[in-house]
N, C-alpha and C. Protein backbone atom coordinates (compact mmCIF):
# COMPACT_ATOMS: atom_id res chain seq x y z
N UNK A 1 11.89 68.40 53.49
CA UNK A 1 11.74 68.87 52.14
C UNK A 1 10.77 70.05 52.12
N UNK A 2 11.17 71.06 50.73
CA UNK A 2 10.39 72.35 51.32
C UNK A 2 8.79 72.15 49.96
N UNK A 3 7.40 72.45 50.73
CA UNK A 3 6.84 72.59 50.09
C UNK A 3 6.25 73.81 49.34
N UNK A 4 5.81 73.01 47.61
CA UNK A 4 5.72 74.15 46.85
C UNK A 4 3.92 75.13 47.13
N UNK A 5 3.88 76.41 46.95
CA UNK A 5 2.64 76.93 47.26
C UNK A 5 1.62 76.71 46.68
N UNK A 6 1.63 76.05 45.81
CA UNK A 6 0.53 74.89 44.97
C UNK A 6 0.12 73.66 45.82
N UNK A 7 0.89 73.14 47.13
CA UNK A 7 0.40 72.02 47.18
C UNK A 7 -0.15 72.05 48.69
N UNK A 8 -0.47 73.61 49.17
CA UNK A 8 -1.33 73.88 50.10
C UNK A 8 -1.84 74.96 50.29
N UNK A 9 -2.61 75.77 51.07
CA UNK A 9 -3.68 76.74 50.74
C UNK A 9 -4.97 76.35 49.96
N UNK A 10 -5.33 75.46 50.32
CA UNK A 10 -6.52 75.09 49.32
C UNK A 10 -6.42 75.08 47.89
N UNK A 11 -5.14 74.73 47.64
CA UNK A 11 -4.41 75.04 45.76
C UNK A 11 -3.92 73.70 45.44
N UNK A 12 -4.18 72.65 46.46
CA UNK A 12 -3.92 71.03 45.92
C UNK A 12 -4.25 70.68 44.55
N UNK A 13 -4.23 69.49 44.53
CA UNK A 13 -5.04 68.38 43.69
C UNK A 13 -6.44 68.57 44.16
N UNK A 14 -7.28 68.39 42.92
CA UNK A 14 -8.26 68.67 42.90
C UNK A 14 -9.07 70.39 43.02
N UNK A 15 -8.28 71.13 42.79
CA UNK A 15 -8.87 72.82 43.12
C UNK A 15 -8.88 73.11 41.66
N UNK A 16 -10.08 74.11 41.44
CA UNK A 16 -9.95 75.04 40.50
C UNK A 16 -8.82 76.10 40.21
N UNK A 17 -8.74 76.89 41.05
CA UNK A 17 -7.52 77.99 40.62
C UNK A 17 -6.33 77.37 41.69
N UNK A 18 -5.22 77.47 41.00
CA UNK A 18 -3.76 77.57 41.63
C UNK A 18 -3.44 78.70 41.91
N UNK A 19 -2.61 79.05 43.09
CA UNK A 19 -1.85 79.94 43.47
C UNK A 19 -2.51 81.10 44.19
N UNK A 20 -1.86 81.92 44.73
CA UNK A 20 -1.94 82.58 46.36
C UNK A 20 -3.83 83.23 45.74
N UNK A 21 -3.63 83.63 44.41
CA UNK A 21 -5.43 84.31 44.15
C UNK A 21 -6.19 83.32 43.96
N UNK A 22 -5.95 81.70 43.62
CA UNK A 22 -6.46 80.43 43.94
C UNK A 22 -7.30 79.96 45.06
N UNK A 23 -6.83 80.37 45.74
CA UNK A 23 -7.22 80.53 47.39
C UNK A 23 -8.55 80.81 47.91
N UNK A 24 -8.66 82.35 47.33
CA UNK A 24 -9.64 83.31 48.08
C UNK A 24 -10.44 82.40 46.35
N UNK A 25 -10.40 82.49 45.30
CA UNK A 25 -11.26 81.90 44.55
C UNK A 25 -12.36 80.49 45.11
N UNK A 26 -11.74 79.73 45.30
CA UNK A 26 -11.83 78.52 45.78
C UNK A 26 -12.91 78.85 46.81
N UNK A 27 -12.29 79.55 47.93
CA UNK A 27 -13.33 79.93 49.16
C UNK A 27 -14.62 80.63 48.75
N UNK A 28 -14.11 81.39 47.98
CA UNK A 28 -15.55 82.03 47.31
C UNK A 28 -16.54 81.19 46.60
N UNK A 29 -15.99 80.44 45.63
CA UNK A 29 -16.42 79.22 45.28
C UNK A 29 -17.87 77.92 46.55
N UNK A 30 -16.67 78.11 47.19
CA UNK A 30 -17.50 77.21 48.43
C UNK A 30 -18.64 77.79 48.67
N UNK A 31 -18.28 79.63 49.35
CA UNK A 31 -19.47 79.99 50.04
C UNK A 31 -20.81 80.46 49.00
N UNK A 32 -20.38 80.46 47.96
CA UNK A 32 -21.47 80.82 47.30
C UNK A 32 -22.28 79.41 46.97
N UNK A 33 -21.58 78.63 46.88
CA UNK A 33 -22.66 76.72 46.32
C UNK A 33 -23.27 76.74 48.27
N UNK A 34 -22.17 77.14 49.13
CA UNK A 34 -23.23 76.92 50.73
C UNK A 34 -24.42 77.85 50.43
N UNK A 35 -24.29 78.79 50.01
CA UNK A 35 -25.37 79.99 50.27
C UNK A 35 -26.39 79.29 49.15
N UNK A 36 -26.32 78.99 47.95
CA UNK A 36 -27.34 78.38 47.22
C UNK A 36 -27.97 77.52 47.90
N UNK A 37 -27.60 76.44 48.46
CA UNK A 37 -27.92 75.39 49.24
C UNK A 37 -28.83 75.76 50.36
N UNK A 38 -28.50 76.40 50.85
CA UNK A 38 -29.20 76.84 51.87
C UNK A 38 -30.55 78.01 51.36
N UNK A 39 -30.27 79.02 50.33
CA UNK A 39 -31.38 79.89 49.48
C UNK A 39 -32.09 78.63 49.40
N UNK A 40 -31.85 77.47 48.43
CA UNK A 40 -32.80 76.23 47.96
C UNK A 40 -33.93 75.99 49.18
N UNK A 41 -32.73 75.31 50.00
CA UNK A 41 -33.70 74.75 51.35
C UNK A 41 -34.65 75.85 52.02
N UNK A 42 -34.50 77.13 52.25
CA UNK A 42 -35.44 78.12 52.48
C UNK A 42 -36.59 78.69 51.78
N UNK A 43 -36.14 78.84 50.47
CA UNK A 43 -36.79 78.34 49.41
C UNK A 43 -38.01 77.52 49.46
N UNK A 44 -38.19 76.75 49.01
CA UNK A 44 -38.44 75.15 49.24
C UNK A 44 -39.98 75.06 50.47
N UNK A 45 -38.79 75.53 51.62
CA UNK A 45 -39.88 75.51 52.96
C UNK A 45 -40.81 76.64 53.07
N UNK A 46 -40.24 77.72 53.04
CA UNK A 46 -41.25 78.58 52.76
C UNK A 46 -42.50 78.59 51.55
N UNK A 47 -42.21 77.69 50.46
CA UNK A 47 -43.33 77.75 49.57
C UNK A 47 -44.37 76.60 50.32
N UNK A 48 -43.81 75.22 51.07
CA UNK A 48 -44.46 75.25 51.92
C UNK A 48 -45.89 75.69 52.86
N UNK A 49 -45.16 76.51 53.70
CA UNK A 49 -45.91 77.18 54.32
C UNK A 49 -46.88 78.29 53.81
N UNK A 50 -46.35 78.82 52.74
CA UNK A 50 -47.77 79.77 52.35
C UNK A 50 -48.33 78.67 51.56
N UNK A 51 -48.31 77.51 50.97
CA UNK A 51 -49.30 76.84 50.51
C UNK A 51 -50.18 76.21 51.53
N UNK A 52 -49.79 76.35 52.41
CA UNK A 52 -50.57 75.15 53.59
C UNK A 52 -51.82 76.22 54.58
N UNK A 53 -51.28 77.86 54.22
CA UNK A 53 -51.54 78.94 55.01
C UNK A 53 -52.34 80.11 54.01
N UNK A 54 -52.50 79.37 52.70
CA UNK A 54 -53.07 80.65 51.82
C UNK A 54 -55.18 80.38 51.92
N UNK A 55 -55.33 79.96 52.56
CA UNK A 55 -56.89 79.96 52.96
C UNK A 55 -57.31 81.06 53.24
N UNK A 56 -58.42 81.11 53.30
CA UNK A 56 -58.52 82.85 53.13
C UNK A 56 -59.87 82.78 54.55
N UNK A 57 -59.87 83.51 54.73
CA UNK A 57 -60.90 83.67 56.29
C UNK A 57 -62.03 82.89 56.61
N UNK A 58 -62.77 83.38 55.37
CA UNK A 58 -64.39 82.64 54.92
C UNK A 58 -63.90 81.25 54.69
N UNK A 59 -63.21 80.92 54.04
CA UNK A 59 -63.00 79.62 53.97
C UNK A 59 -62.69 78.64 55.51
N UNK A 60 -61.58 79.31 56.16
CA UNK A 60 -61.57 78.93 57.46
C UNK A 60 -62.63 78.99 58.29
N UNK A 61 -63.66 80.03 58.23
CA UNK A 61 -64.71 80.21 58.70
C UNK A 61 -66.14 78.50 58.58
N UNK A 62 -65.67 78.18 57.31
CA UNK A 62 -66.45 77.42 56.24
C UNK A 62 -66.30 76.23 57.19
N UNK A 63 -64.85 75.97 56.97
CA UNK A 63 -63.75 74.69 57.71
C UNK A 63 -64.68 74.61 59.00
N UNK A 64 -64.86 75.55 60.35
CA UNK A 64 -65.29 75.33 61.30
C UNK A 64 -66.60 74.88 61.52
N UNK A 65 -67.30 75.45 60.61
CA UNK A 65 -68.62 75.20 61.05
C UNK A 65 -68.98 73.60 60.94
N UNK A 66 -68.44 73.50 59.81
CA UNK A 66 -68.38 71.74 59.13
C UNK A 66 -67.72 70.71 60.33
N UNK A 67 -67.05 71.47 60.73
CA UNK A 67 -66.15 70.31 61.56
C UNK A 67 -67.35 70.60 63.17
N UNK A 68 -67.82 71.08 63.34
CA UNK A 68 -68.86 71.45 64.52
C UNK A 68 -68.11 72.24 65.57
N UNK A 69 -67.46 72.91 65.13
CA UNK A 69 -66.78 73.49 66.27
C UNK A 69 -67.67 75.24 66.73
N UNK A 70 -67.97 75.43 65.57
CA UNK A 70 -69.06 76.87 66.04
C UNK A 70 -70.56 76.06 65.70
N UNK A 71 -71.43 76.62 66.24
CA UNK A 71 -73.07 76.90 65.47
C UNK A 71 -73.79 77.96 64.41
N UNK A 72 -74.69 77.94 63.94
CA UNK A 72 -75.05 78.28 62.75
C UNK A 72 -75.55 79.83 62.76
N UNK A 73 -75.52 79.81 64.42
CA UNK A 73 -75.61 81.55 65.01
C UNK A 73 -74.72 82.09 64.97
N UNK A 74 -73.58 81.44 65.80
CA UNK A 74 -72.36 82.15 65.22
C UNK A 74 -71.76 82.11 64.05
N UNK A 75 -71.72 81.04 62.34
CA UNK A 75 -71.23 81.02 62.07
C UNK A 75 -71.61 82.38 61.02
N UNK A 76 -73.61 82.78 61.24
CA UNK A 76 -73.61 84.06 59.83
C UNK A 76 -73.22 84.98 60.93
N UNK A 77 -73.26 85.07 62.09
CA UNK A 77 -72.60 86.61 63.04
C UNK A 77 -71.28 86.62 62.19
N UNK A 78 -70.32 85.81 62.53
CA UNK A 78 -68.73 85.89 61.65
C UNK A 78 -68.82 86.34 60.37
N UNK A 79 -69.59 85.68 59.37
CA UNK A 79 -70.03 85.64 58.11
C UNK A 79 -70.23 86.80 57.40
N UNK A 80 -71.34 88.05 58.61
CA UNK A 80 -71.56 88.99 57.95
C UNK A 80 -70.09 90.29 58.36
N UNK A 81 -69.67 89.97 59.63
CA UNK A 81 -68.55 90.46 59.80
C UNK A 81 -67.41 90.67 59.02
N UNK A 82 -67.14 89.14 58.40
CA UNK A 82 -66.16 89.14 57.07
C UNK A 82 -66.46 89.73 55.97
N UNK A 83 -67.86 89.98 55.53
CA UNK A 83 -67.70 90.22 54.41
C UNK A 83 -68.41 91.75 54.84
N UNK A 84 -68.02 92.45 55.55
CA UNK A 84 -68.64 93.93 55.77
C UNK A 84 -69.35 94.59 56.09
């Protein structure tokens, strides 16, 4: 039995547009909800990372000394360096 061009090309049951310009609709359709999906998830991660990374020098500077990783000689040598 011969089939009609509605009931393949991505123009089944269940599709938005019918027929041969149905097609390329549909696909377009897809890649643009993939490309959102994926904008989201990049999105998303990158706000991430500049939140975890927006510390600012002196502050990192601050972070070390506290945690004992420099001394109090080095930490105004850095100190006056950062700020000019």
């Amino acid at each position: 039995m011969m089939r009609f061009w509605s009931e393949s090309w991505l123009c089944g049951p269940g599709s938005y547009f019918h027929g041969p310009l149905g097609m390329f609709v549909n696909l377009a359709l897809w890649i643009i909800m993939i490309f959102l999906v994926v904008w989201l998830f990049q999105a998303v991660i990158s706000k991430k990372r500049t939140s975890t990374s927006s510390s600012s020098p002196l502050e990192v500077l601050k972070h070390r000394y506290a945690a004992g990783e420099i001394d109090r000689e080095e930490f105004e040598r850095m100190k006056k360096e950062l700020q000019g």
